[in-house]
C-alpha atoms as a PDB file:
ATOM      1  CA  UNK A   1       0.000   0.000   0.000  1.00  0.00           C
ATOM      2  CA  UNK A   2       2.586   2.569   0.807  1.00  0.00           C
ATOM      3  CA  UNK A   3       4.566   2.184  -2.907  1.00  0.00           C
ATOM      4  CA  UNK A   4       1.198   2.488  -4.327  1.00  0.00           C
ATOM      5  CA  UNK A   5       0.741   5.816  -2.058  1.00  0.00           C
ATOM      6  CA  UNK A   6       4.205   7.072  -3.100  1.00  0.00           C
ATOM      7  CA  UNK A   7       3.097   6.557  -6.494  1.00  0.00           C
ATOM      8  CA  UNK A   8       0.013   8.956  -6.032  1.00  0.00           C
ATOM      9  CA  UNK A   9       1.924  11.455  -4.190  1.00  0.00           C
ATOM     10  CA  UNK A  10       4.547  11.488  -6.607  1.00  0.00           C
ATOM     11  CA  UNK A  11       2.327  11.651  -9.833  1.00  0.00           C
ATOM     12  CA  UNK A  12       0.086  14.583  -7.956  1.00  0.00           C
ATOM     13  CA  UNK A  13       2.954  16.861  -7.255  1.00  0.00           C
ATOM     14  CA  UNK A  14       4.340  15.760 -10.845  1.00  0.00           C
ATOM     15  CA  UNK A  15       0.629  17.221 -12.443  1.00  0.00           C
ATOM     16  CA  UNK A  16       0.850  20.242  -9.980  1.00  0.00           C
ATOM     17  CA  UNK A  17       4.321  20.707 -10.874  1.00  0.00           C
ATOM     18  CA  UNK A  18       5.549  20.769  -6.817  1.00  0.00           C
ATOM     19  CA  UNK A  19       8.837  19.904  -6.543  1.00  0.00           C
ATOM     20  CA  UNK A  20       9.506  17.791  -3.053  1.00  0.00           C
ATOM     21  CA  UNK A  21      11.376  21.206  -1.737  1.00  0.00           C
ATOM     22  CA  UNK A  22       8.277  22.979  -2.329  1.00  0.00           C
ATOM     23  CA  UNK A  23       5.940  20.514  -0.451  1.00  0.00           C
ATOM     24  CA  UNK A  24       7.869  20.510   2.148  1.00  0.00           C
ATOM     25  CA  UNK A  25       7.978  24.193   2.807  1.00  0.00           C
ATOM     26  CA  UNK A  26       4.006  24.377   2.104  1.00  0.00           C
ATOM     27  CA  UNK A  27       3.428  21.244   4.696  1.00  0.00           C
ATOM     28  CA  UNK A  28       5.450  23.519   6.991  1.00  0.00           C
ATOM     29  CA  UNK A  29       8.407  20.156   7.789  1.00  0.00           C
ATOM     30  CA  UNK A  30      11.806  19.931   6.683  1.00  0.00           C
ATOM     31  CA  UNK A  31      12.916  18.824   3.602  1.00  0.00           C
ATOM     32  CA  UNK A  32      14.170  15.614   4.844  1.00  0.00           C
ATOM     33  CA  UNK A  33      11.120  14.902   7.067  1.00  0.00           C
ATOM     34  CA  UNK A  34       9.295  15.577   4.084  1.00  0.00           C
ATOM     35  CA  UNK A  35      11.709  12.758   2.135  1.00  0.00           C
ATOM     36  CA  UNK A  36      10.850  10.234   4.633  1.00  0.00           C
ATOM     37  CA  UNK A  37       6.973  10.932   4.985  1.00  0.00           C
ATOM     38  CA  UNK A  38       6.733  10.365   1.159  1.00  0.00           C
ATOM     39  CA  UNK A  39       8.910   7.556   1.199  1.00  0.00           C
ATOM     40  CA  UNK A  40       6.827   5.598   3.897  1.00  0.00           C
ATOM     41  CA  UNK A  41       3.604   8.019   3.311  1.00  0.00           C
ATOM     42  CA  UNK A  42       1.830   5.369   6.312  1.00  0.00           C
ATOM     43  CA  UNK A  43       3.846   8.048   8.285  1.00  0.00           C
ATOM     44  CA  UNK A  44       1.667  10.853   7.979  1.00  0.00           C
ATOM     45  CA  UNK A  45      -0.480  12.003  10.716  1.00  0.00           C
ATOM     46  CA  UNK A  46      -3.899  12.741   9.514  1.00  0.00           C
ATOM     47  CA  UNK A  47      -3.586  16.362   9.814  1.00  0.00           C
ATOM     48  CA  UNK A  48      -0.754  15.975   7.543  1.00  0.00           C
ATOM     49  CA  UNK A  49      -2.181  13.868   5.334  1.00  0.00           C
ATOM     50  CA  UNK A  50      -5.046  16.169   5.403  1.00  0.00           C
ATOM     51  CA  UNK A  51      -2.686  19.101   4.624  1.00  0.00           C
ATOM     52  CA  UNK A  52      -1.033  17.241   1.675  1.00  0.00           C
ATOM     53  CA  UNK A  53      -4.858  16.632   0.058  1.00  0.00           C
ATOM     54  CA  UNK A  54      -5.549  20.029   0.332  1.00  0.00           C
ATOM     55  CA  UNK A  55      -2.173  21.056  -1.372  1.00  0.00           C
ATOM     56  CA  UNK A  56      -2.227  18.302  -4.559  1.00  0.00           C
ATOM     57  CA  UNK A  57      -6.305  18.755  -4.154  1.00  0.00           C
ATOM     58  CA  UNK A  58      -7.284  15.427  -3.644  1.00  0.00           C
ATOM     59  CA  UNK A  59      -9.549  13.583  -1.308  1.00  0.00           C
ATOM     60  CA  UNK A  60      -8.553  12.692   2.227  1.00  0.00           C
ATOM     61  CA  UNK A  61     -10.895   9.641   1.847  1.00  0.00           C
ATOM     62  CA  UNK A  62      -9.497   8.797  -1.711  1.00  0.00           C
ATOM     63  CA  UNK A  63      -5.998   8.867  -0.254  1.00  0.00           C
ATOM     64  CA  UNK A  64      -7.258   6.725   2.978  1.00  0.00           C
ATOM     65  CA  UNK A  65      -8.928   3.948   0.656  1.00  0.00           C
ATOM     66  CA  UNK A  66      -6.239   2.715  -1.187  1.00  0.00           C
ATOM     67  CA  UNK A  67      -5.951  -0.713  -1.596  1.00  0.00           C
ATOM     68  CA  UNK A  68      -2.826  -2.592  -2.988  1.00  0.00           C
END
C-alpha cells in the first residue's frame, strides 16, 4: 500500500508541478522529514495527510482507501 501511495503522491505533485522542496515548505516540515513521509507516506499524521490533500487537491478519503 505505501509504494502504491508514493506513487500517487509522486504523480500529484508531478501534475501540480511541486517539486519535493516545495511541499515541504508548504506542509510547513523539513525537507528531509518531508523525504521520509513520502517515502513511507503510512507516516503521515492525519492532519498531515489532510494538509497534503488540500495542497495536490485530492480527497482525504481517496488517499485513505487505497488498496494494494
Amino acid at each position: 500500500m505505501n509504494e502504491k501511495l508514493k506513487n500517487i503522491i509522486e504523480y500529484e505533485m508531478f501534475r501540480k508541478r511541486i517539486n519535493k522542496i516545495e511541499m515541504a515548505e508548504y506542509m510547513q516540515m523539513s525537507y528531509p522529514t518531508m523525504l521520509s513521509k513520502i517515502k513511507s507516506p503510512g507516516t503521515f499524521k492525519i492532519s498531515e495527510a489532510d494538509r497534503l490533500c488540500k495542497i495536490l487537491n485530492i480527497e482525504l478519503t481517496e488517499l485513505l482507501n487505497i488498496k494494494n
